[in-house]
N, C-alpha and C. Protein backbone atom coordinates (compact mmCIF):
# COMPACT_ATOMS: atom_id res chain seq x y z
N UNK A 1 7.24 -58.69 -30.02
CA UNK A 1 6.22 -58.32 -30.99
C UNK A 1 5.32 -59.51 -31.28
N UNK A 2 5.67 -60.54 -31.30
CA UNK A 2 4.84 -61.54 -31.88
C UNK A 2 4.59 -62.40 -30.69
N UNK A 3 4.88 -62.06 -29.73
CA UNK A 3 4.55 -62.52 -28.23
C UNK A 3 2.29 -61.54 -28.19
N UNK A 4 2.31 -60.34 -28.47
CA UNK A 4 1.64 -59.64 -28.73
C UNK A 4 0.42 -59.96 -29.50
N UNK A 5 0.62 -60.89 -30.91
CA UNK A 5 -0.21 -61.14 -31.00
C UNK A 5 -0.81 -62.45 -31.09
N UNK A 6 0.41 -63.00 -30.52
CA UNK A 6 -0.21 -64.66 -29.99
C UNK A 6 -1.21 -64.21 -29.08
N UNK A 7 -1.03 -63.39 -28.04
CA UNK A 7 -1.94 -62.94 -27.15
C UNK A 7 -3.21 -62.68 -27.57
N UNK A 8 -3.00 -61.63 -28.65
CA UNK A 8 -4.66 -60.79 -29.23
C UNK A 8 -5.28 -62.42 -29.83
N UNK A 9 -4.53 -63.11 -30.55
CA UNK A 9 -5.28 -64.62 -31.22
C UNK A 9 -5.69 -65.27 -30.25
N UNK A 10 -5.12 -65.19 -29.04
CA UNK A 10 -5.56 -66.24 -27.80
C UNK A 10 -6.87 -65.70 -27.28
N UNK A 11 -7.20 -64.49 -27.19
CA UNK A 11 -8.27 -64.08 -27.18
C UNK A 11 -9.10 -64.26 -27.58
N UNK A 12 -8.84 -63.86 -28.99
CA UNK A 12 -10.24 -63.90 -29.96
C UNK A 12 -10.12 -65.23 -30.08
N UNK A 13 -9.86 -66.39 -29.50
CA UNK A 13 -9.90 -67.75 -29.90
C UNK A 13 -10.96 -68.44 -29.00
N UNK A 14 -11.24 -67.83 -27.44
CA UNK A 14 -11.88 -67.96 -26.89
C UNK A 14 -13.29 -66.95 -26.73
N UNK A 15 -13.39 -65.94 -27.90
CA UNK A 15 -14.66 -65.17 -27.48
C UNK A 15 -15.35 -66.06 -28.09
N UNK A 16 -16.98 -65.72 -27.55
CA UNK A 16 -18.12 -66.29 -28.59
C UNK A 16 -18.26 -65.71 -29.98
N UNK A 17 -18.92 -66.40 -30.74
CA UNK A 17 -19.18 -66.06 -32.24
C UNK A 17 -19.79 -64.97 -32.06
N UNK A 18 -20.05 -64.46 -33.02
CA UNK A 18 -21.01 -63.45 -33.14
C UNK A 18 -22.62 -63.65 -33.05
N UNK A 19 -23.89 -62.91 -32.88
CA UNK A 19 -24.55 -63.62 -33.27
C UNK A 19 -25.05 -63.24 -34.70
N UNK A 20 -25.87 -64.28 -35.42
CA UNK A 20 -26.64 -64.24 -36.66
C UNK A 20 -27.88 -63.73 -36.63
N UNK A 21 -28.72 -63.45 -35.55
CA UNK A 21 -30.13 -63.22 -35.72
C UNK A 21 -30.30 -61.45 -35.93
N UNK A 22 -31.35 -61.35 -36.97
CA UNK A 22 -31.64 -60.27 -37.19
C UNK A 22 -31.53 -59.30 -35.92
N UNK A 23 -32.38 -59.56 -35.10
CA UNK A 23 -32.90 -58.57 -33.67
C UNK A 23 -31.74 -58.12 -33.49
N UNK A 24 -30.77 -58.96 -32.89
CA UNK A 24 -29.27 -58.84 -32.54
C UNK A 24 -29.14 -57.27 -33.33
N UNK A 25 -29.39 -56.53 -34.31
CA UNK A 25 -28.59 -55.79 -35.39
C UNK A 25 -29.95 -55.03 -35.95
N UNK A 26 -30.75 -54.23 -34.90
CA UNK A 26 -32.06 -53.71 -35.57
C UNK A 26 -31.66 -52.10 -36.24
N UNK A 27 -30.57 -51.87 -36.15
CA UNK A 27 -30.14 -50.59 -37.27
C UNK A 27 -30.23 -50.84 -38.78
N UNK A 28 -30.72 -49.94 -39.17
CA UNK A 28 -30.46 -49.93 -41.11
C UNK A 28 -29.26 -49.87 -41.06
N UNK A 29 -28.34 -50.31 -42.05
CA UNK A 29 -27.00 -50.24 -42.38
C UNK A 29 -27.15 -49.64 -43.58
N UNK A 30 -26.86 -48.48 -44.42
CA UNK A 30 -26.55 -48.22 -45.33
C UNK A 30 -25.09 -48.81 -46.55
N UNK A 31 -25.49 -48.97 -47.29
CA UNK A 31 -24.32 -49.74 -48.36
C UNK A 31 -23.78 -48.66 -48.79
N UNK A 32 -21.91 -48.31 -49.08
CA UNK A 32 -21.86 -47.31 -49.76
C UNK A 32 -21.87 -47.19 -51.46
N UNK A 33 -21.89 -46.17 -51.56
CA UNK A 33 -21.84 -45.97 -53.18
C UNK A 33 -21.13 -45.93 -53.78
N UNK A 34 -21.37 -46.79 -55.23
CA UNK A 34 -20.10 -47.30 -56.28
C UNK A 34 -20.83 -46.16 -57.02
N UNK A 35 -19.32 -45.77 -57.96
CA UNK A 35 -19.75 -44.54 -58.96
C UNK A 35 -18.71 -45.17 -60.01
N UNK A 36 -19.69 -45.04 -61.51
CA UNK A 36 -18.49 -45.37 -62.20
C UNK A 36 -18.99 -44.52 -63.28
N UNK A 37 -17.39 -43.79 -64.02
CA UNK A 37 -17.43 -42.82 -64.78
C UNK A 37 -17.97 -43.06 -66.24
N UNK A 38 -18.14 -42.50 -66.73
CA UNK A 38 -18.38 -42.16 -68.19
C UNK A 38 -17.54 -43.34 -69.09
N UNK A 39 -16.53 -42.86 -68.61
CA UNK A 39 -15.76 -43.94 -69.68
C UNK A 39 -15.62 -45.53 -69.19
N UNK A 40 -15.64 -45.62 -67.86
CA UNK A 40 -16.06 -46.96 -68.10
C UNK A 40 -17.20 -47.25 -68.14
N UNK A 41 -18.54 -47.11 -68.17
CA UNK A 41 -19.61 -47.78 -68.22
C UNK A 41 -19.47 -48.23 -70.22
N UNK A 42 -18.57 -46.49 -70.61
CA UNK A 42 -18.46 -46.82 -72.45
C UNK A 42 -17.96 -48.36 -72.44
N UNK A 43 -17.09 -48.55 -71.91
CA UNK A 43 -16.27 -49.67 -71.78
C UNK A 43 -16.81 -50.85 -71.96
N UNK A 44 -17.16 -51.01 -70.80
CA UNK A 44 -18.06 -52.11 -70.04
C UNK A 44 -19.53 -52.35 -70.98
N UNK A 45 -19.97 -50.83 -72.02
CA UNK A 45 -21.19 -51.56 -73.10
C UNK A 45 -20.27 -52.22 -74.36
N UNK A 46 -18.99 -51.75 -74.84
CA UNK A 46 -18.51 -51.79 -75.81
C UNK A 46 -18.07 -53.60 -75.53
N UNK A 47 -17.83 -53.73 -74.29
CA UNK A 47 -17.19 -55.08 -73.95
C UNK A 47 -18.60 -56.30 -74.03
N UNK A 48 -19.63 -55.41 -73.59
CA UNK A 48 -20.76 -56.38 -73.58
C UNK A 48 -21.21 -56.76 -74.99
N UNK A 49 -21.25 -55.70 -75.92
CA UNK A 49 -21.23 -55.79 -77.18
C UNK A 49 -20.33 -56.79 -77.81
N UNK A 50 -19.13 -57.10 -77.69
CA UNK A 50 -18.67 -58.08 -78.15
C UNK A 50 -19.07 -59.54 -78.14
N UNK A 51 -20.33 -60.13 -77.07
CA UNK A 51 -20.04 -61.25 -76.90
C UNK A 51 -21.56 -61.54 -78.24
């Protein structure tokens, strides 16, 4: 088992980085959506209110 992933690390030890440049990645990526309920946003004003 751990023969296994000395292997997969030996790998990825020798790929290249990734790259950084925009072009590389010309898709929109969508972010997903945080939803927060009723009672915590109450929360979260009641908490802001305290300071």
């Amino acid at each position: 088992m751990s023969s296994l992933r000395l292997d997969r690390v030996a790998r990825a030890a020798v790929r290249p980085a990734p790259s950084i440049h925009f072009e590389d990645y010309p898709r929109e990526v969508h972010k997903s959506e945080v939803r927060v309920s009723a009672a915590a946003a109450r929360l979260a004003g009641a908490l802001y209110q305290l300071d």
